[in-house]
PDB file of N, CA and C in Angstrom:
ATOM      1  N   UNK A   1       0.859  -1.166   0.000  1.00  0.00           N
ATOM      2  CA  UNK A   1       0.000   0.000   0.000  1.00  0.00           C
ATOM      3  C   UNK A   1       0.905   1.228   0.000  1.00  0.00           C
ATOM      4  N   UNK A   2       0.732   2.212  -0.980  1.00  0.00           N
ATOM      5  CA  UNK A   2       1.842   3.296  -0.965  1.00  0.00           C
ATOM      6  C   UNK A   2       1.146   4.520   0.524  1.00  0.00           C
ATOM      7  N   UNK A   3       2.133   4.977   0.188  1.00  0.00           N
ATOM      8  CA  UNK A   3       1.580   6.148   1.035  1.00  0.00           C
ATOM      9  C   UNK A   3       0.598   7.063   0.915  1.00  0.00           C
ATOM     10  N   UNK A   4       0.153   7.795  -1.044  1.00  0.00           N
ATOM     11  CA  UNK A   4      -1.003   7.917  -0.878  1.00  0.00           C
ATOM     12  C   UNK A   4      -2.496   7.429  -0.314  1.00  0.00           C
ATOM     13  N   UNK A   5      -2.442   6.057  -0.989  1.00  0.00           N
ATOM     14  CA  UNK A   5      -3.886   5.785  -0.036  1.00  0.00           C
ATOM     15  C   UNK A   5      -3.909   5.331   1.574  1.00  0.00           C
ATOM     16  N   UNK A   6      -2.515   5.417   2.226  1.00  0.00           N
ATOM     17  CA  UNK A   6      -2.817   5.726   3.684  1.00  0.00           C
ATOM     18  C   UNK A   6      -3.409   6.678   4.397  1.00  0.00           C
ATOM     19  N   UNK A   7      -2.852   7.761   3.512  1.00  0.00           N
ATOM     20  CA  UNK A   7      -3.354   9.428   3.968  1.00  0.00           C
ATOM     21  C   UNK A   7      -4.664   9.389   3.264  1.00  0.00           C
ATOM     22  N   UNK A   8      -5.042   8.804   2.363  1.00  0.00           N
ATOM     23  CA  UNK A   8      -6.174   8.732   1.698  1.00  0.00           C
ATOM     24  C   UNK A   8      -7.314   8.270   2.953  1.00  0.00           C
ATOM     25  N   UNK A   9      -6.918   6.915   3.486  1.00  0.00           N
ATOM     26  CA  UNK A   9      -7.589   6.414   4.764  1.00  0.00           C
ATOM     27  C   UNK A   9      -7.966   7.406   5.987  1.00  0.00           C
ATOM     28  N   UNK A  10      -6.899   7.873   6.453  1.00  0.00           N
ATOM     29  CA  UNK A  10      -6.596   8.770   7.098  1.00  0.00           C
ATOM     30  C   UNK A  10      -7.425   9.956   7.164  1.00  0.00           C
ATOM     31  N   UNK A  11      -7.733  10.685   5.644  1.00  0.00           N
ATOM     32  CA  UNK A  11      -8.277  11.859   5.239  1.00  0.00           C
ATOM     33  C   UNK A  11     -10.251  11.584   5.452  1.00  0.00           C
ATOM     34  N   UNK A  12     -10.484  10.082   5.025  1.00  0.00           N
ATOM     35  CA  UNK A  12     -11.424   9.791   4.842  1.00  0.00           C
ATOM     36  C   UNK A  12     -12.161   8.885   7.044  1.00  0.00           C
ATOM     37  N   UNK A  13     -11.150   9.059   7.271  1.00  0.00           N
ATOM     38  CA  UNK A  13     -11.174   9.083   9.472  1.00  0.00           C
ATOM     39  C   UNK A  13     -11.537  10.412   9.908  1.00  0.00           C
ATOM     40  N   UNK A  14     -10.954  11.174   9.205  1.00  0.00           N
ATOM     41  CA  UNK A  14     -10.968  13.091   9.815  1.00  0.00           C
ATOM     42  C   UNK A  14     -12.425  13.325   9.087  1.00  0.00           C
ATOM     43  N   UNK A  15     -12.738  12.786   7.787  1.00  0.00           N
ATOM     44  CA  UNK A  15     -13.916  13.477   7.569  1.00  0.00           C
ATOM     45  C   UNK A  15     -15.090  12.649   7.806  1.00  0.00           C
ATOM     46  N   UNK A  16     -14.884  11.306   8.693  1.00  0.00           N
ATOM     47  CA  UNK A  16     -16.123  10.622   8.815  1.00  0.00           C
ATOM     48  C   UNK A  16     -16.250  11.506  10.220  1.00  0.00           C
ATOM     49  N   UNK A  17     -15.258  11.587  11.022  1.00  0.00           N
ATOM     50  CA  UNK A  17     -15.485  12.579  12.378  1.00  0.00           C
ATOM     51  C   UNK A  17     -16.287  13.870  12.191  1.00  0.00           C
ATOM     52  N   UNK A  18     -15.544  14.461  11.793  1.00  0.00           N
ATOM     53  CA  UNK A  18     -15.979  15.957  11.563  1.00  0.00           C
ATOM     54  C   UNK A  18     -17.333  16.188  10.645  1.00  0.00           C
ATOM     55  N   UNK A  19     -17.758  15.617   9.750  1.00  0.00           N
ATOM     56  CA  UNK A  19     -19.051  15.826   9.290  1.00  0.00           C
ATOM     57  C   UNK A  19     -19.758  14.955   8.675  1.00  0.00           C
ATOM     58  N   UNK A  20     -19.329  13.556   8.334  1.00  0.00           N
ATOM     59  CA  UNK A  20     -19.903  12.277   8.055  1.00  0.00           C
ATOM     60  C   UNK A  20     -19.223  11.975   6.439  1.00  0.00           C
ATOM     61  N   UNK A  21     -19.619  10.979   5.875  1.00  0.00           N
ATOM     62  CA  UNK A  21     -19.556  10.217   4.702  1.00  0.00           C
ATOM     63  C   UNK A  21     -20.522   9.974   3.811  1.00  0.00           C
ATOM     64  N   UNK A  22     -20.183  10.300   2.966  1.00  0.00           N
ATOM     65  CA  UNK A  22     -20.814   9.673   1.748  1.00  0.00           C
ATOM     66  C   UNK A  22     -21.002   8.210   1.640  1.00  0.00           C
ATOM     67  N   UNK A  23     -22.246   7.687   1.123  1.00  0.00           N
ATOM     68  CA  UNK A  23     -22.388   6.251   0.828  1.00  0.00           C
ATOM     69  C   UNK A  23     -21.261   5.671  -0.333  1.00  0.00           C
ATOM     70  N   UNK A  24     -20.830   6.742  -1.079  1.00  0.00           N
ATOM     71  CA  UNK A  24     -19.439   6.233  -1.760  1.00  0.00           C
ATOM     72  C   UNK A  24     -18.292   5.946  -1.114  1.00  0.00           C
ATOM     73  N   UNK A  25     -17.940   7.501   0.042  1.00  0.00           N
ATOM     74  CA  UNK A  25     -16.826   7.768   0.376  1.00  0.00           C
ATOM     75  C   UNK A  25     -16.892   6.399   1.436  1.00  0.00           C
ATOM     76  N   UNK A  26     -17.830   6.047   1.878  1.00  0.00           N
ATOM     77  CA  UNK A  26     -17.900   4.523   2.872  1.00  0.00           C
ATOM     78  C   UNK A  26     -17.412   3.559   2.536  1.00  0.00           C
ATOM     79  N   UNK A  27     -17.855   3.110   1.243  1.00  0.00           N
ATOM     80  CA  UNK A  27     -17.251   2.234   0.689  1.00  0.00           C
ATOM     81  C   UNK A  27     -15.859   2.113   0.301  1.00  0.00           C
ATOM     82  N   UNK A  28     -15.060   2.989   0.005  1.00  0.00           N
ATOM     83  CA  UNK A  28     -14.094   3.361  -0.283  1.00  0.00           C
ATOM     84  C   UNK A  28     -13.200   3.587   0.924  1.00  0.00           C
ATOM     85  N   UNK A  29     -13.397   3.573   1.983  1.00  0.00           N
ATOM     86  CA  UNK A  29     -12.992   3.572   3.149  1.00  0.00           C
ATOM     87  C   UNK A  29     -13.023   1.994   3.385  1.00  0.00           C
ATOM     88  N   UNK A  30     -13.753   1.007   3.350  1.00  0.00           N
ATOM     89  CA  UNK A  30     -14.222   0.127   3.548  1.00  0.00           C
ATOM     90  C   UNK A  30     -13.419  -0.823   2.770  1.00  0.00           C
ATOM     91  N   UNK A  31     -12.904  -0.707   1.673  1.00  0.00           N
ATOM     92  CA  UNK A  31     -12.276  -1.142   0.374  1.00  0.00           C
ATOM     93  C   UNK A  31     -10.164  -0.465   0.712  1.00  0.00           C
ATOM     94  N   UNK A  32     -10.289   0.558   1.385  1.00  0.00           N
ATOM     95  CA  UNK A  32      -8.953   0.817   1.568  1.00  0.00           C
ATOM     96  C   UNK A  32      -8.931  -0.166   2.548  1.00  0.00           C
ATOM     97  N   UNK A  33      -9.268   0.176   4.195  1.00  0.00           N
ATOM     98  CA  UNK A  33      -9.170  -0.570   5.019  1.00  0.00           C
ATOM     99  C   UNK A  33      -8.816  -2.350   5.008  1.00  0.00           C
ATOM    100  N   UNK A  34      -9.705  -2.786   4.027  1.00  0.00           N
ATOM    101  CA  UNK A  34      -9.762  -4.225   3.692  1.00  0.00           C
ATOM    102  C   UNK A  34      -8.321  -4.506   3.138  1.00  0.00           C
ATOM    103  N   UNK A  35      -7.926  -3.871   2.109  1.00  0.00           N
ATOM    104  CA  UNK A  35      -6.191  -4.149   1.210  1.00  0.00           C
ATOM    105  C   UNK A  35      -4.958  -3.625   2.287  1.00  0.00           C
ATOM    106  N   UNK A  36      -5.392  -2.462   3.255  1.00  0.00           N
ATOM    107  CA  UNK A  36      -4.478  -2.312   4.481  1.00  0.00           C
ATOM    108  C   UNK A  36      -4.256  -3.482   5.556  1.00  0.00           C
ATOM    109  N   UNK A  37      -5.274  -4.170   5.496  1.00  0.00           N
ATOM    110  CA  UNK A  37      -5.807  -4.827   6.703  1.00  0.00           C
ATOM    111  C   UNK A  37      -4.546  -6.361   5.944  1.00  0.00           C
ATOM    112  N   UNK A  38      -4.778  -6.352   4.912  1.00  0.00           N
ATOM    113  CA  UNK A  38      -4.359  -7.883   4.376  1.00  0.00           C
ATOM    114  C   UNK A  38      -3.071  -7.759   4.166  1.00  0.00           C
ATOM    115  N   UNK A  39      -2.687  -6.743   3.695  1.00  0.00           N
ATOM    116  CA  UNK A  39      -1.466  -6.493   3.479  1.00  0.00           C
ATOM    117  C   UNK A  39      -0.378  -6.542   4.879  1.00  0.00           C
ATOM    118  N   UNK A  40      -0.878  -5.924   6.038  1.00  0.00           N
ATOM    119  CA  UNK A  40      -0.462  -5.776   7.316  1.00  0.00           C
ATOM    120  C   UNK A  40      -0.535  -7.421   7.431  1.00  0.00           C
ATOM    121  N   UNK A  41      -1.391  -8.306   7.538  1.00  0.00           N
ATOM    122  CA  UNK A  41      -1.449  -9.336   7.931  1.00  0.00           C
ATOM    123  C   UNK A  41      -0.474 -10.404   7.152  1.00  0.00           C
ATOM    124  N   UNK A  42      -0.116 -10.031   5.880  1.00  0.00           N
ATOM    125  CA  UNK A  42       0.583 -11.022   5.002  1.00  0.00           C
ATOM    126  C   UNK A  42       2.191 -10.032   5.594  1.00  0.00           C
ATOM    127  N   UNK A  43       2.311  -9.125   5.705  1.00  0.00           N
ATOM    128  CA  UNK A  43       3.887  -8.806   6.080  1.00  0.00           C
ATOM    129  C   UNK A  43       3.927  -9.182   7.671  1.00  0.00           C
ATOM    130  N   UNK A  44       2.835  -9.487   8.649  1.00  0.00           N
ATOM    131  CA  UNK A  44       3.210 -10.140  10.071  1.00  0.00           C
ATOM    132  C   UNK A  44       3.704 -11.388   9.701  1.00  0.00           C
ATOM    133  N   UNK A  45       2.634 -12.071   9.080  1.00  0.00           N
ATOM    134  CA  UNK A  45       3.136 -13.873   8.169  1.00  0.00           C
ATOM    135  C   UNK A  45       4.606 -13.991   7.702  1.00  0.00           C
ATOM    136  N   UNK A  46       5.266 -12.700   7.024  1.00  0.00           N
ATOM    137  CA  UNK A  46       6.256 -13.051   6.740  1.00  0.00           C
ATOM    138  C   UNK A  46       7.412 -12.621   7.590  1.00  0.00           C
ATOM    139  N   UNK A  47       7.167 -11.854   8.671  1.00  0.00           N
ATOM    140  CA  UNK A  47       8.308 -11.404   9.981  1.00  0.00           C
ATOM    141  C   UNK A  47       8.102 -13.129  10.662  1.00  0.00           C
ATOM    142  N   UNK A  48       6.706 -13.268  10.784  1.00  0.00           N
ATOM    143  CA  UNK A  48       6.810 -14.362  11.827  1.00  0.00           C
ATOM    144  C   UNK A  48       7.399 -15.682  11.449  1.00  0.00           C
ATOM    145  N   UNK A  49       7.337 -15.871  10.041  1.00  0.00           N
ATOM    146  CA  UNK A  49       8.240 -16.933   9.562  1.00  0.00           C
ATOM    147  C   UNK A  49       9.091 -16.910   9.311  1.00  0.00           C
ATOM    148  N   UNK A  50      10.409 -15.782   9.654  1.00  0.00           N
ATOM    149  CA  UNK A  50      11.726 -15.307   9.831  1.00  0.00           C
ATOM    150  C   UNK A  50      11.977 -15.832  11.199  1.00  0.00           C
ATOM    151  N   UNK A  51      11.296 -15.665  12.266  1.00  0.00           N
ATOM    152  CA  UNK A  51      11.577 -15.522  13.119  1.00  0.00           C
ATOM    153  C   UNK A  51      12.151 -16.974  13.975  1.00  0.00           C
ATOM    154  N   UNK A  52      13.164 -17.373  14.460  1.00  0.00           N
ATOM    155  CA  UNK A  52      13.611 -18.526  14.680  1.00  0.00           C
ATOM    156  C   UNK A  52      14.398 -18.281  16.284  1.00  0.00           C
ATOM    157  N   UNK A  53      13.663 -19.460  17.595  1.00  0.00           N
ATOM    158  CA  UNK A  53      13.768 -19.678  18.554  1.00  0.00           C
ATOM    159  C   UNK A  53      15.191 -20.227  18.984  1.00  0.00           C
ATOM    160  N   UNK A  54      15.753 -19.808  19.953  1.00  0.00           N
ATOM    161  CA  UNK A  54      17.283 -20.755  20.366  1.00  0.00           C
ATOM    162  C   UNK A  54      16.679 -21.561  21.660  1.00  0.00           C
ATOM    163  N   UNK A  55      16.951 -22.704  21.050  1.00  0.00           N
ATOM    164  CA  UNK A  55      16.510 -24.005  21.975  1.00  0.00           C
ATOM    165  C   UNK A  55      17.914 -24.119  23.163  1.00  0.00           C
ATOM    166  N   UNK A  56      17.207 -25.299  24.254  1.00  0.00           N
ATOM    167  CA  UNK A  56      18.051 -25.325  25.248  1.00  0.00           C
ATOM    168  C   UNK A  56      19.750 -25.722  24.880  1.00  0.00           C
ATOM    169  N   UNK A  57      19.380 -26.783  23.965  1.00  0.00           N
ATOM    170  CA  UNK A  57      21.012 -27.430  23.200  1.00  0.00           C
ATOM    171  C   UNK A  57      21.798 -26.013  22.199  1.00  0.00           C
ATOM    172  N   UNK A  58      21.387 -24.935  22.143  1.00  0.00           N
ATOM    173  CA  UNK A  58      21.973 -23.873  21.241  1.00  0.00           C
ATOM    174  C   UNK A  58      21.559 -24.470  19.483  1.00  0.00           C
ATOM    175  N   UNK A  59      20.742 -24.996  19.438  1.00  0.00           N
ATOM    176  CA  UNK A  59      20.188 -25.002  17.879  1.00  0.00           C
ATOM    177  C   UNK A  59      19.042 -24.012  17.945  1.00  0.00           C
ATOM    178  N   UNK A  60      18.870 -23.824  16.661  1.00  0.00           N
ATOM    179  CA  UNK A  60      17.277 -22.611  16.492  1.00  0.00           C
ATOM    180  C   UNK A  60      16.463 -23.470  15.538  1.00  0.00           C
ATOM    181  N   UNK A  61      15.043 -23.042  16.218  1.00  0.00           N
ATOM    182  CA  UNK A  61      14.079 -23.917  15.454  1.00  0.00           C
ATOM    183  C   UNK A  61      13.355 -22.849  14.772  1.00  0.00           C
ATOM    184  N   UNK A  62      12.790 -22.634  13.692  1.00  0.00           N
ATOM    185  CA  UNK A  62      11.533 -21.941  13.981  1.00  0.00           C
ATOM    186  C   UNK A  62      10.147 -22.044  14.374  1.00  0.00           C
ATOM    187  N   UNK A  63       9.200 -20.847  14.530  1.00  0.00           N
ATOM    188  CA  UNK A  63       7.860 -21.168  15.002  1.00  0.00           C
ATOM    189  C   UNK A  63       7.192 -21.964  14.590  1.00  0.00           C
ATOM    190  N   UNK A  64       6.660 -22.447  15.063  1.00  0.00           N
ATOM    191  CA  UNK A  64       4.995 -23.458  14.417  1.00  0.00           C
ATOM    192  C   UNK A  64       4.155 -22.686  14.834  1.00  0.00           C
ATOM    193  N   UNK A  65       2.752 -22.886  14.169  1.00  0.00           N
ATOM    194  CA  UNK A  65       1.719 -22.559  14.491  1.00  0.00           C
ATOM    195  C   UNK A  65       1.115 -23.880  15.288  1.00  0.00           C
ATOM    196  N   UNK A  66       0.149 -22.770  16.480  1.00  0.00           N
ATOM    197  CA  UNK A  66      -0.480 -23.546  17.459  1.00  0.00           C
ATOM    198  C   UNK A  66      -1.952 -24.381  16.662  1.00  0.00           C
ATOM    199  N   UNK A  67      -1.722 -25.533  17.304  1.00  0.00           N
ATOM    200  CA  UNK A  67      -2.573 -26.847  16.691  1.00  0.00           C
ATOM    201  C   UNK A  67      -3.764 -26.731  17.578  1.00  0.00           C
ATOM    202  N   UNK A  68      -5.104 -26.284  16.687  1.00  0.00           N
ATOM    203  CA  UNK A  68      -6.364 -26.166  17.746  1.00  0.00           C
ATOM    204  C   UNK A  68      -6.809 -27.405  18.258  1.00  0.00           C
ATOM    205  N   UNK A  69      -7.132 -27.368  19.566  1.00  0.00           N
ATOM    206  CA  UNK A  69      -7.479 -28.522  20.623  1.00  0.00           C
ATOM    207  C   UNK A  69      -8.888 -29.477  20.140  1.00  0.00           C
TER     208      UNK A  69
END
């Protein structure tokens, strides 16, 4: 996501406060948010699968994901 449509997000927070939205400008808020939202979530996915533990013997493992009960 570049930096315009952050401030774009941003611009469209200040003006849902201050005097409301358009049924366009909603959507469009709604539609930034969603590609911010995924994007943030696919670059955590890829820090967290960098990320590698030092076990008691001095080897590094990396994370697993937790196995639901």
């Amino acid at each position: 996501m570049d930096k315009a449509q952050i401030e774009r997000i941003n611009e469209l927070a200040r003006k849902k406060k201050a005097e409301g939205l358009t049924e366009e400008e909603t959507k469009e808020q709604a539609a930034l948010r969603a590609q911010y939202l995924k994007e943030f979530r696919a670059n955590m996915e890829a820090t967290l699968q960098a990320v590698r533990v030092e076990q008691a013997d001095g080897t590094y493992k990396p994370l697993e994901k937790k196995k639901p009960n």
